[in-house]
PDB file of N, CA and C in Angstrom:
ATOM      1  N   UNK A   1       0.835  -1.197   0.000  1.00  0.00           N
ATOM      2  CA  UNK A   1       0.000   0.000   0.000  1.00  0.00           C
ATOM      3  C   UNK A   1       0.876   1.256   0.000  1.00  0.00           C
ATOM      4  N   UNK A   2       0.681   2.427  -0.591  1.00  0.00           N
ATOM      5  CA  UNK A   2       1.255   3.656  -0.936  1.00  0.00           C
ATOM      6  C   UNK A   2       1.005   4.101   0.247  1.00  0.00           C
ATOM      7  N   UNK A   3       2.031   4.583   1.046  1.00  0.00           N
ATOM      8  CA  UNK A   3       2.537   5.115   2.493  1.00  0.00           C
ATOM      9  C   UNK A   3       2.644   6.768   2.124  1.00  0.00           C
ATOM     10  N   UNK A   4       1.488   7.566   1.925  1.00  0.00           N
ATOM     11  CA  UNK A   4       1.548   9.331   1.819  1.00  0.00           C
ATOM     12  C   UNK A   4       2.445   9.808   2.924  1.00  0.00           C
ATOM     13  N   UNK A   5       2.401   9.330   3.585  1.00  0.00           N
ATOM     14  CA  UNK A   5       2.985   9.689   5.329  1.00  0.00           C
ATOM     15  C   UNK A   5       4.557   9.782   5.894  1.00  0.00           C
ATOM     16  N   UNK A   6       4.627   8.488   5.092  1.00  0.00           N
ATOM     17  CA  UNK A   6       6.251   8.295   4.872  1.00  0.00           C
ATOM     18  C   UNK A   6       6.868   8.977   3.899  1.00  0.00           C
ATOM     19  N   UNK A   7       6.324   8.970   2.570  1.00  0.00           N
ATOM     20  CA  UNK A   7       7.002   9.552   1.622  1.00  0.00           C
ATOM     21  C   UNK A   7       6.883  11.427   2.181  1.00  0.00           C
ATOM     22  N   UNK A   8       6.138  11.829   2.886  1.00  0.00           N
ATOM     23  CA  UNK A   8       5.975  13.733   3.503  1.00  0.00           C
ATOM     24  C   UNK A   8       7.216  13.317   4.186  1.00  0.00           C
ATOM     25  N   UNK A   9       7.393  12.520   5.514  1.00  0.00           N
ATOM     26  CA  UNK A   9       8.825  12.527   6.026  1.00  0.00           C
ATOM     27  C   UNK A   9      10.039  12.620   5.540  1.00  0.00           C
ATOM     28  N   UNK A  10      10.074  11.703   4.348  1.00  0.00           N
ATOM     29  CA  UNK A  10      11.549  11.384   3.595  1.00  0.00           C
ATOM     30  C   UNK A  10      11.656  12.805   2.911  1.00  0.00           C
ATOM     31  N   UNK A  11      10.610  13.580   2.669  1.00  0.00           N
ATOM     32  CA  UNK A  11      10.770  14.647   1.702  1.00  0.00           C
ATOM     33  C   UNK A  11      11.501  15.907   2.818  1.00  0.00           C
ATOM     34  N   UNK A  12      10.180  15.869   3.913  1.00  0.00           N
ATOM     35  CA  UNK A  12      11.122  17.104   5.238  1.00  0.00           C
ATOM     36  C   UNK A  12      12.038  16.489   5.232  1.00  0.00           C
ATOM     37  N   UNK A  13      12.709  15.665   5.621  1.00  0.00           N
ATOM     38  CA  UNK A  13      14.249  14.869   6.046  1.00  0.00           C
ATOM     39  C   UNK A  13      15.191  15.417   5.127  1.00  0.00           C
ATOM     40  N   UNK A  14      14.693  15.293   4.193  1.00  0.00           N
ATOM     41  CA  UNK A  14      15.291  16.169   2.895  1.00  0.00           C
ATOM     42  C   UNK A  14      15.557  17.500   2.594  1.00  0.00           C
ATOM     43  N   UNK A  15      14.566  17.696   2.814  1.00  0.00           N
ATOM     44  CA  UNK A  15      14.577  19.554   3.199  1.00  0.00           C
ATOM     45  C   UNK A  15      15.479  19.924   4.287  1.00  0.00           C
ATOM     46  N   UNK A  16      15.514  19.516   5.069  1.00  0.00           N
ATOM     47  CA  UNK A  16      16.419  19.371   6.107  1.00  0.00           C
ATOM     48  C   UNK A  16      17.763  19.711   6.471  1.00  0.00           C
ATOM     49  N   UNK A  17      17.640  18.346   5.663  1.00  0.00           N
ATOM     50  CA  UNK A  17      19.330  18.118   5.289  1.00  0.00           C
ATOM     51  C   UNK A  17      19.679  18.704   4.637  1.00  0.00           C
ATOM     52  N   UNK A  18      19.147  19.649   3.165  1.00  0.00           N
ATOM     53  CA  UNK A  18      19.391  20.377   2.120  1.00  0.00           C
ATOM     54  C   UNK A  18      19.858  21.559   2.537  1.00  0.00           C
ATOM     55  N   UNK A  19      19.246  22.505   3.998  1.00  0.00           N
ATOM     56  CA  UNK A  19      19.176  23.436   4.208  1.00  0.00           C
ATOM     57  C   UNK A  19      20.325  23.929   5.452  1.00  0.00           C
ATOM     58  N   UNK A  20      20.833  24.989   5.094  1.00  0.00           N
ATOM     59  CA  UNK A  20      21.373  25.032   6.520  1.00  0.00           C
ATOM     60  C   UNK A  20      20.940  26.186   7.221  1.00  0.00           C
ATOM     61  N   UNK A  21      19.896  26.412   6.529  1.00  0.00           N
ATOM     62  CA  UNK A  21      18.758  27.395   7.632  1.00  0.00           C
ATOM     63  C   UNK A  21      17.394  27.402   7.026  1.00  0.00           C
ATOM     64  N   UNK A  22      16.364  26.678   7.246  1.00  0.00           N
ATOM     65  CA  UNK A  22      15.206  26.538   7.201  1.00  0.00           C
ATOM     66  C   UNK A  22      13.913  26.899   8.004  1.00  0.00           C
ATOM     67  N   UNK A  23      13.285  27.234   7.520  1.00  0.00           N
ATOM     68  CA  UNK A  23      12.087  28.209   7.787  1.00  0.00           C
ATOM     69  C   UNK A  23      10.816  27.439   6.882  1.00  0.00           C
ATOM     70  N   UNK A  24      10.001  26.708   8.160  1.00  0.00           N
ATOM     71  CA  UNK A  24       8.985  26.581   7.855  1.00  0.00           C
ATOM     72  C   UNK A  24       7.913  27.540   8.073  1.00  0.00           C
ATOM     73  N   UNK A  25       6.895  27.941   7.277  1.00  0.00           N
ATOM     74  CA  UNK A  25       6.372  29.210   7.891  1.00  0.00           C
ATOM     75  C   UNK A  25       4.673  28.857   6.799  1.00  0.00           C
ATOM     76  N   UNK A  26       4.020  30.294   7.230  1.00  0.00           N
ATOM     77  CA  UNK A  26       3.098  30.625   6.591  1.00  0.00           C
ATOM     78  C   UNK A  26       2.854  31.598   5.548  1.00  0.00           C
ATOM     79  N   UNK A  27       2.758  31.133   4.280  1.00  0.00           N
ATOM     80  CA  UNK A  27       3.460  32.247   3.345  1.00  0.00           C
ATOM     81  C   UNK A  27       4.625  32.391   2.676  1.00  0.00           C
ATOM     82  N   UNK A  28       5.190  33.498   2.447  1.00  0.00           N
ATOM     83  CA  UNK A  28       6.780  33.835   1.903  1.00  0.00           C
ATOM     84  C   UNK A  28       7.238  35.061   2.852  1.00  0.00           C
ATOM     85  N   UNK A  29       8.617  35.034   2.683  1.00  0.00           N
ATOM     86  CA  UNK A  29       9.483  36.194   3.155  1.00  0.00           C
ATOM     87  C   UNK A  29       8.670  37.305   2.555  1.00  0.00           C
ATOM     88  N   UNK A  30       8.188  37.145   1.780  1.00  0.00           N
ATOM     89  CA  UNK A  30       8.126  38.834   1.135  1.00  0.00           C
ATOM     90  C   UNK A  30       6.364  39.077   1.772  1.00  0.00           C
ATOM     91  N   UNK A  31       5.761  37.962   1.315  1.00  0.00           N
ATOM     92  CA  UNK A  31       4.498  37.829   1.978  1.00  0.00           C
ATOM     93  C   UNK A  31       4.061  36.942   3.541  1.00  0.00           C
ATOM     94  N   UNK A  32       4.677  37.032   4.421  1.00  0.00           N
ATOM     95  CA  UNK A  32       4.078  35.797   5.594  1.00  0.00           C
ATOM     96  C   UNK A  32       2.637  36.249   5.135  1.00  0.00           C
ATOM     97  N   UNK A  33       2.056  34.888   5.914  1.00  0.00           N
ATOM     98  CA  UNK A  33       0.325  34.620   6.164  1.00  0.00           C
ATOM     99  C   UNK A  33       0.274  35.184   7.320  1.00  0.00           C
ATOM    100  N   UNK A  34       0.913  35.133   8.501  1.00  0.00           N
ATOM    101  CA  UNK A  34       0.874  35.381   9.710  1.00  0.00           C
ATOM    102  C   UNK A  34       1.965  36.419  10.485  1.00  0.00           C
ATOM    103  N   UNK A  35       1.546  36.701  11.765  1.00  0.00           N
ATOM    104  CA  UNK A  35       2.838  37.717  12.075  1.00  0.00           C
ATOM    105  C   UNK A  35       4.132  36.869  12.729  1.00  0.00           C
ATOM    106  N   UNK A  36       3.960  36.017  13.445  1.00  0.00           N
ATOM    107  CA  UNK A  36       4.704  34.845  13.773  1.00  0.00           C
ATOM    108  C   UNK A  36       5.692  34.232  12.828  1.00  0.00           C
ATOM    109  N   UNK A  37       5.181  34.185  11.201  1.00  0.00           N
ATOM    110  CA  UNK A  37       6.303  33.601  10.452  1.00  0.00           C
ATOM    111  C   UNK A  37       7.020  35.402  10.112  1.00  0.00           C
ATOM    112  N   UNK A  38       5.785  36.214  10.117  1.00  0.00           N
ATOM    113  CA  UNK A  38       6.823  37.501   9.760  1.00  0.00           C
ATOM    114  C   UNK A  38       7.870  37.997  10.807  1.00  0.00           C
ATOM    115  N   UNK A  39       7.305  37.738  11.861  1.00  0.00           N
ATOM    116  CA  UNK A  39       8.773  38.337  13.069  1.00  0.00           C
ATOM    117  C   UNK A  39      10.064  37.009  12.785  1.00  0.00           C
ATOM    118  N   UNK A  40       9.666  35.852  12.946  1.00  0.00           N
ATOM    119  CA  UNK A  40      10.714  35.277  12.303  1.00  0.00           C
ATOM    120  C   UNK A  40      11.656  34.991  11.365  1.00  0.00           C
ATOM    121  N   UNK A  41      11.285  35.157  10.266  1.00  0.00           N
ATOM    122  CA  UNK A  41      11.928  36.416   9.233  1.00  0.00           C
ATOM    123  C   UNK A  41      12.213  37.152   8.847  1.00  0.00           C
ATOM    124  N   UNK A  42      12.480  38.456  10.052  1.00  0.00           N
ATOM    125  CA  UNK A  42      12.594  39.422  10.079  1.00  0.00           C
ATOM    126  C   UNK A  42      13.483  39.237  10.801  1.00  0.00           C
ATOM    127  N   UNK A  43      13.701  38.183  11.611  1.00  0.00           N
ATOM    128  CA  UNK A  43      15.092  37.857  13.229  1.00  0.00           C
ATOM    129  C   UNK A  43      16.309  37.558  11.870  1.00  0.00           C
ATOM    130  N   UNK A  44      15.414  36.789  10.846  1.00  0.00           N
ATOM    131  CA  UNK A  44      16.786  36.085   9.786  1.00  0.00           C
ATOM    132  C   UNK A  44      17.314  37.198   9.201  1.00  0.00           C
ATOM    133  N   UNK A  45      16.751  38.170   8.724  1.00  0.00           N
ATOM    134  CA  UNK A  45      16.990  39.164   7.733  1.00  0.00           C
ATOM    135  C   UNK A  45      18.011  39.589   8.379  1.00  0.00           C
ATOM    136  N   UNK A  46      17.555  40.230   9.832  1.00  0.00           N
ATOM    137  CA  UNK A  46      18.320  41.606  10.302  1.00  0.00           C
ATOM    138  C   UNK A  46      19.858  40.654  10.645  1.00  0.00           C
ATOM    139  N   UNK A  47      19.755  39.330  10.543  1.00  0.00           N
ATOM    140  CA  UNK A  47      21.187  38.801  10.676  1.00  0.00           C
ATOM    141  C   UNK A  47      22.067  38.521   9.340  1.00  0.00           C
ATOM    142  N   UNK A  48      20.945  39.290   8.389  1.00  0.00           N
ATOM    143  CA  UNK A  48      21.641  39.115   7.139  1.00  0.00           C
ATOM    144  C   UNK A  48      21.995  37.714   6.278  1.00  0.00           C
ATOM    145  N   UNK A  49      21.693  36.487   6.686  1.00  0.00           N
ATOM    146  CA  UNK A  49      21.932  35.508   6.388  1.00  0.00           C
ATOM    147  C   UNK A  49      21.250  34.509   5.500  1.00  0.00           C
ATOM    148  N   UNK A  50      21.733  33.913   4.494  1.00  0.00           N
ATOM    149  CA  UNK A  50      20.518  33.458   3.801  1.00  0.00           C
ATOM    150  C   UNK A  50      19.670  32.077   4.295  1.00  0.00           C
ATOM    151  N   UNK A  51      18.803  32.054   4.173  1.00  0.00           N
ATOM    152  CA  UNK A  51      17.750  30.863   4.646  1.00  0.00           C
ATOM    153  C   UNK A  51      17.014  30.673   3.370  1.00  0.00           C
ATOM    154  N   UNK A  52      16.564  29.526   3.864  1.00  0.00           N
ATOM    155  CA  UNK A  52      15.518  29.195   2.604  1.00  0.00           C
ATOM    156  C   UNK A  52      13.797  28.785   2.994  1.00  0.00           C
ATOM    157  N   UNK A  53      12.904  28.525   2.676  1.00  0.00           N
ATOM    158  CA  UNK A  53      11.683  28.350   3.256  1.00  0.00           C
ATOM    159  C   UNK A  53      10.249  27.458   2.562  1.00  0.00           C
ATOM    160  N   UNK A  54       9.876  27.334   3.527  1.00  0.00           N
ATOM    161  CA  UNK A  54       8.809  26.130   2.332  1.00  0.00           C
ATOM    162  C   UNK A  54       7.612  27.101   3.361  1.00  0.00           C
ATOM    163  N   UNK A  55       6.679  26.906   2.416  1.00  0.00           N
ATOM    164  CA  UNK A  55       5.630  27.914   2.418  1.00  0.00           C
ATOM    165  C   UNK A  55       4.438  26.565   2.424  1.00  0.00           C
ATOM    166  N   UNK A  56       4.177  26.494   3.890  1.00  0.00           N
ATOM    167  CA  UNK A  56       3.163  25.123   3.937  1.00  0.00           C
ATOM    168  C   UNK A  56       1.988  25.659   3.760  1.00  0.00           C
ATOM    169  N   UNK A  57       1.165  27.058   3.634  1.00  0.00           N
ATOM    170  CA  UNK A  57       0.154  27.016   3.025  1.00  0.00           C
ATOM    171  C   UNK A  57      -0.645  26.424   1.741  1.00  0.00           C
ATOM    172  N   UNK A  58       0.984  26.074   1.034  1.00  0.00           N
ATOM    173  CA  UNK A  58       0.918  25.159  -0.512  1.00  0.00           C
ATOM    174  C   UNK A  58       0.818  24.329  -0.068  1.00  0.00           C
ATOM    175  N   UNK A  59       1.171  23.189   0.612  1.00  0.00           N
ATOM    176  CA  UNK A  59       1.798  21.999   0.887  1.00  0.00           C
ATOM    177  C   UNK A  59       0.997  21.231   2.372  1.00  0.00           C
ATOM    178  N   UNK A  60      -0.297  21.424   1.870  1.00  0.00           N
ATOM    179  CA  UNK A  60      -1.009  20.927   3.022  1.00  0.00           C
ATOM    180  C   UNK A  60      -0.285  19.670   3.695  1.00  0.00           C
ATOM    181  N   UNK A  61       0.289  18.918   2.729  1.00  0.00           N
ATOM    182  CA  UNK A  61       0.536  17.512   3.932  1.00  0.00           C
ATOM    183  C   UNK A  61       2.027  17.838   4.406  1.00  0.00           C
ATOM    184  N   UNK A  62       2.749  18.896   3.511  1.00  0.00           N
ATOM    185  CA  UNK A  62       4.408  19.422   4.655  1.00  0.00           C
ATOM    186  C   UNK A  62       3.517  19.757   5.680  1.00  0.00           C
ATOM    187  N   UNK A  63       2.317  21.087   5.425  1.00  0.00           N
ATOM    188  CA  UNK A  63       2.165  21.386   6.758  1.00  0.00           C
ATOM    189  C   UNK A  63       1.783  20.278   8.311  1.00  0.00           C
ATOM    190  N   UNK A  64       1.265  19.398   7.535  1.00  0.00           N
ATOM    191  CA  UNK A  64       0.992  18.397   8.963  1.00  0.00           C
ATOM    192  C   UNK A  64       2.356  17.797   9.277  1.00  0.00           C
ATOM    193  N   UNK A  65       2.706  17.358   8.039  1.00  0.00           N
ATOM    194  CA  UNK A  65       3.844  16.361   8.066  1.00  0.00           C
ATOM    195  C   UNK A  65       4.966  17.232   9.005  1.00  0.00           C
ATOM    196  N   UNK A  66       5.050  18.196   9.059  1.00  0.00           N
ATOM    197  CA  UNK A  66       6.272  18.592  10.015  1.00  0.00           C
ATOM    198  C   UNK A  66       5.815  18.898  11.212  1.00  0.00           C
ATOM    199  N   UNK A  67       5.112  18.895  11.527  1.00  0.00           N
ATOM    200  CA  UNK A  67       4.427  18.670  12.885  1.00  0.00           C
ATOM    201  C   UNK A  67       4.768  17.297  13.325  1.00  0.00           C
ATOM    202  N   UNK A  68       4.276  16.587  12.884  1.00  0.00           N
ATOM    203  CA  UNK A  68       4.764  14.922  13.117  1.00  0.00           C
ATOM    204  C   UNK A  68       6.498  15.076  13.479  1.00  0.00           C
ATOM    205  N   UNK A  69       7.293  15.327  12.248  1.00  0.00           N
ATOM    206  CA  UNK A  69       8.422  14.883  12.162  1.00  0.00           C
ATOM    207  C   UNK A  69       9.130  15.967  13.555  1.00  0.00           C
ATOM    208  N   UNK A  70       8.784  17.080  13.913  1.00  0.00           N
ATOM    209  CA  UNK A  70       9.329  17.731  14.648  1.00  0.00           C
ATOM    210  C   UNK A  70       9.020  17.572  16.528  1.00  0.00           C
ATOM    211  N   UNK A  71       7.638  16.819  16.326  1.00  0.00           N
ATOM    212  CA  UNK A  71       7.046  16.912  17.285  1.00  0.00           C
ATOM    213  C   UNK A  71       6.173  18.346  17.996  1.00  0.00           C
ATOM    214  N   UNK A  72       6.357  19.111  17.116  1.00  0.00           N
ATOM    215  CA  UNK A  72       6.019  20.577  17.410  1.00  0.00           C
ATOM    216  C   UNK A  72       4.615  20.898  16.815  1.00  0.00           C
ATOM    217  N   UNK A  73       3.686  21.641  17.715  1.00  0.00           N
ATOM    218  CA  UNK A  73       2.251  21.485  17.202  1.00  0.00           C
ATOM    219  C   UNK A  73       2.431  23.239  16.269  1.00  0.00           C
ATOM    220  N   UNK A  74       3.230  23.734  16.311  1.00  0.00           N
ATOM    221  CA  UNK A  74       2.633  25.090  15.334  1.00  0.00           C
ATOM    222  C   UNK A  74       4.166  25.422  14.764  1.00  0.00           C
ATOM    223  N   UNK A  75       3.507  26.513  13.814  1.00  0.00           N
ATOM    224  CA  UNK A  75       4.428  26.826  12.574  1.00  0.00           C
ATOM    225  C   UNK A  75       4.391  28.282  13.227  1.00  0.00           C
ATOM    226  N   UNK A  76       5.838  29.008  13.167  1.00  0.00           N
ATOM    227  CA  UNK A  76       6.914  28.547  12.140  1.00  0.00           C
ATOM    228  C   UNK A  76       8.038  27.563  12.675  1.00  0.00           C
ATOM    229  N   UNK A  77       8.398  26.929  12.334  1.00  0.00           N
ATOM    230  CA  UNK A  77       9.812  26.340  12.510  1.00  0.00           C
ATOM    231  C   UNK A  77      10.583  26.634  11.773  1.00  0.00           C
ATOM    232  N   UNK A  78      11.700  26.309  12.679  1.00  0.00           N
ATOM    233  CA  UNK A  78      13.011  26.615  12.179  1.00  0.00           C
ATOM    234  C   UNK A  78      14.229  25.417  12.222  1.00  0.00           C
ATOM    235  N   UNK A  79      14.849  25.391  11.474  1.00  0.00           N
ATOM    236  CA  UNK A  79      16.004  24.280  11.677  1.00  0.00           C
ATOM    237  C   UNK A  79      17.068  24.606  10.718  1.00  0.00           C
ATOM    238  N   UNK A  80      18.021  24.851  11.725  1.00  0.00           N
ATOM    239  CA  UNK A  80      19.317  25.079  11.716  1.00  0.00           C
ATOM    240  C   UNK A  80      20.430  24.066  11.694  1.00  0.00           C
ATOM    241  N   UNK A  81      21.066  23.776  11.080  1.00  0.00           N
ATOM    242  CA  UNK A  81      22.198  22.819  10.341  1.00  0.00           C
ATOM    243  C   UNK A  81      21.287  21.327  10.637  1.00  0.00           C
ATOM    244  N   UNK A  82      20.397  21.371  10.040  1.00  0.00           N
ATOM    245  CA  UNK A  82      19.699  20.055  10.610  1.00  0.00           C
ATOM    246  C   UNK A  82      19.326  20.006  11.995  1.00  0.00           C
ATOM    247  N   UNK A  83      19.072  20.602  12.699  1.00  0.00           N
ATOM    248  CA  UNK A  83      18.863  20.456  13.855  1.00  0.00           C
ATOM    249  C   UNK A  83      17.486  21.270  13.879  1.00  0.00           C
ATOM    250  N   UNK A  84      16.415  21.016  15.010  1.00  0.00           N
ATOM    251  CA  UNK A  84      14.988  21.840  14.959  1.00  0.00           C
ATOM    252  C   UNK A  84      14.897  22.494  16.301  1.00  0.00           C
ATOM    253  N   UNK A  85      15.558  23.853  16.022  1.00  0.00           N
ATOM    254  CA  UNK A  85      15.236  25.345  16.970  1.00  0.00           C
ATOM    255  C   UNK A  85      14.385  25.388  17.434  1.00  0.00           C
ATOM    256  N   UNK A  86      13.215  25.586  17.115  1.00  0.00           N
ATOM    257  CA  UNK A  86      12.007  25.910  17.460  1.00  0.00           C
ATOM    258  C   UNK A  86      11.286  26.877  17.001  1.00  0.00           C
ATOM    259  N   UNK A  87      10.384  27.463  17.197  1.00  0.00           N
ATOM    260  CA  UNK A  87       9.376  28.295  16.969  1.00  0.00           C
ATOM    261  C   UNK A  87       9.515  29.630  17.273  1.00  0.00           C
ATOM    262  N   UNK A  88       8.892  30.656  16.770  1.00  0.00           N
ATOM    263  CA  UNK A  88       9.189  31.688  16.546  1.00  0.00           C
ATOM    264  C   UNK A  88       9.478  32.310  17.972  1.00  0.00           C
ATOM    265  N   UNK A  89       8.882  31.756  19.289  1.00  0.00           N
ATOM    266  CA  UNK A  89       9.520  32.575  20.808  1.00  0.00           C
ATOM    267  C   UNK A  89      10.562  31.711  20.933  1.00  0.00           C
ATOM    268  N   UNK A  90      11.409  30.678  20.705  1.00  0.00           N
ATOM    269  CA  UNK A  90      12.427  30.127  20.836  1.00  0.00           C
ATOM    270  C   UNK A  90      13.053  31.186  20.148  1.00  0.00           C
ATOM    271  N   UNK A  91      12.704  31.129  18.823  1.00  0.00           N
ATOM    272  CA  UNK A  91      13.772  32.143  17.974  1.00  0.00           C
ATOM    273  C   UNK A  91      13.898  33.581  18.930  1.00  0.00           C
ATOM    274  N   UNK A  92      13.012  34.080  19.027  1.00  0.00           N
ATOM    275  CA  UNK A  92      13.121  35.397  19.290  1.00  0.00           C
ATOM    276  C   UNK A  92      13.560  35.772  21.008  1.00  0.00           C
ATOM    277  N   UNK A  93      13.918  34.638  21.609  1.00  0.00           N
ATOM    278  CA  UNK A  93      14.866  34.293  22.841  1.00  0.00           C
ATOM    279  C   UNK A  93      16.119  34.037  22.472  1.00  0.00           C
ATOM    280  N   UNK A  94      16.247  33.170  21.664  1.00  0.00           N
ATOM    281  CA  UNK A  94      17.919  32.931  21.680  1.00  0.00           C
ATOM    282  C   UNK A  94      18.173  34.058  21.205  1.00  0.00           C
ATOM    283  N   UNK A  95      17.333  35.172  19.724  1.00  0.00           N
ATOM    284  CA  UNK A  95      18.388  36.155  19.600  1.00  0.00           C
ATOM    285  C   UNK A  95      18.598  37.353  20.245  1.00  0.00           C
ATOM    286  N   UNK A  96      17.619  37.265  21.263  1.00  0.00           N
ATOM    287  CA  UNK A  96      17.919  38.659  22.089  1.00  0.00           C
ATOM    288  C   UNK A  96      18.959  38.105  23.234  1.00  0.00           C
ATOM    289  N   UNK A  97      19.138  36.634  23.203  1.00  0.00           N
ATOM    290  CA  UNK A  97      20.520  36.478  24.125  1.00  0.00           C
ATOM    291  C   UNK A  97      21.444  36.202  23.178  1.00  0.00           C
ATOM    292  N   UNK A  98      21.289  36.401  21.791  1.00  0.00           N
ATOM    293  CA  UNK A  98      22.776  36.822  21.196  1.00  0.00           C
ATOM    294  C   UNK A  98      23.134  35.075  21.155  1.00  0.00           C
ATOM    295  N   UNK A  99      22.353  34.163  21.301  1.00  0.00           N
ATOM    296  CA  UNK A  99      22.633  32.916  20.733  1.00  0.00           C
ATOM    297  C   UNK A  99      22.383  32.252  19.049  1.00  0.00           C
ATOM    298  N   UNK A 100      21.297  33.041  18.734  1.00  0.00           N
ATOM    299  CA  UNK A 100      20.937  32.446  17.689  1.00  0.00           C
ATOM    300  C   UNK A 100      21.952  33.052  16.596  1.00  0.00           C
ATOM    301  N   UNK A 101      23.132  33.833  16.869  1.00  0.00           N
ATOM    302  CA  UNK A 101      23.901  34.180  15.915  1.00  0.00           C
ATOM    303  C   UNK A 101      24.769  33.355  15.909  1.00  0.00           C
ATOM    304  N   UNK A 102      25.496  32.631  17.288  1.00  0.00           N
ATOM    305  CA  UNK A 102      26.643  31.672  17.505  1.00  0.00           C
ATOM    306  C   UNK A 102      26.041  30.296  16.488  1.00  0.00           C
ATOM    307  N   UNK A 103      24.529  30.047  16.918  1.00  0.00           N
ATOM    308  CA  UNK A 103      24.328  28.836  15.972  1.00  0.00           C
ATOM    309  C   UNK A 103      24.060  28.965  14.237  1.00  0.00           C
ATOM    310  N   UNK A 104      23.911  30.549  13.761  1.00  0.00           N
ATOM    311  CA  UNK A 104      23.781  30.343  12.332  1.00  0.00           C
ATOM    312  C   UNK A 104      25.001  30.668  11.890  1.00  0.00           C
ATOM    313  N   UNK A 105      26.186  31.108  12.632  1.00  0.00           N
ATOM    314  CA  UNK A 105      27.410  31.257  12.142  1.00  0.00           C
ATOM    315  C   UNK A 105      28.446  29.613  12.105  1.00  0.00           C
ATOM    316  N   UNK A 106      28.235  29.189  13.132  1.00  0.00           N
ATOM    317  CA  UNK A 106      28.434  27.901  13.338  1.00  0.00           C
ATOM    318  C   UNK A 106      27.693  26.890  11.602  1.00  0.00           C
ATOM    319  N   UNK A 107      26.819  26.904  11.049  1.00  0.00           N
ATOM    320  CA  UNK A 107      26.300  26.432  10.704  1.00  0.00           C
ATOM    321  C   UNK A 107      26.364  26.551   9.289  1.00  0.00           C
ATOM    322  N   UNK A 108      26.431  28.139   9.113  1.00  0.00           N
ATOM    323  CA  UNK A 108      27.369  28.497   8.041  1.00  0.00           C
ATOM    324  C   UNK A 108      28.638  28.093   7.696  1.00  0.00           C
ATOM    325  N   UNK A 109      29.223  28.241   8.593  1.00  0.00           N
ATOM    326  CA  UNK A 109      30.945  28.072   8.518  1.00  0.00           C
ATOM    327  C   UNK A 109      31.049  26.261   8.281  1.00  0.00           C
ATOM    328  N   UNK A 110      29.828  25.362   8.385  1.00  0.00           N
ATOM    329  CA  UNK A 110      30.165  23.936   8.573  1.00  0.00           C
ATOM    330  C   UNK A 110      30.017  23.419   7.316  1.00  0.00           C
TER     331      UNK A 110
END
């Protein structure tokens, strides 16, 4: 039987791994759906760094599917050298303690 479920995982896993700064969100950089993916893209910008982003308003089953794979019930996420940050008050904690720059420089440089 055709496994939809598995094949959404192998694809985030992919995305993932592809990225070394990812932004799941609502919308686009230029457009968020929400203010949550927009303050979080706005933490990336002002660090100048490039990220990339999947826009799960397209992608109804990314949008569930990374919920599953992250364990995290809301968007936006973030994941950094493969690893999953968290959500937009994670983000917007580590960078007012000046962490979330040590991990996208780190991540860059790898």
């Amino acid at each position: 039987m055709y496994d939809l479920e598995r094949d959404v995982q192998r694809e985030i896993a992919q995305q993932v791994r592809d990225n070394k700064i990812l932004i799941y969100m609502k919308g686009t950089p230029d457009m968020p759906m929400c203010g949550f993916s927009y303050a979080t893209v706005q933490v990336f910008r002002s660090l100048g760094v490039p990220f990339a982003t999947v826009n799960v308003l397209d992608e109804p089953e990314i949008r569930q599917g990374i919920k599953v794979f992250s364990n995290w019930p809301t968007i936006p996420q973030v994941y950094i050298n493969g690893e999953f940050i968290g959500g937009n008050d994670i983000i917007q904690e580590l960078y007012q303690r000046q962490e979330l720059q040590a991990l996208v420089t780190a991540a860059l440089e790898s």
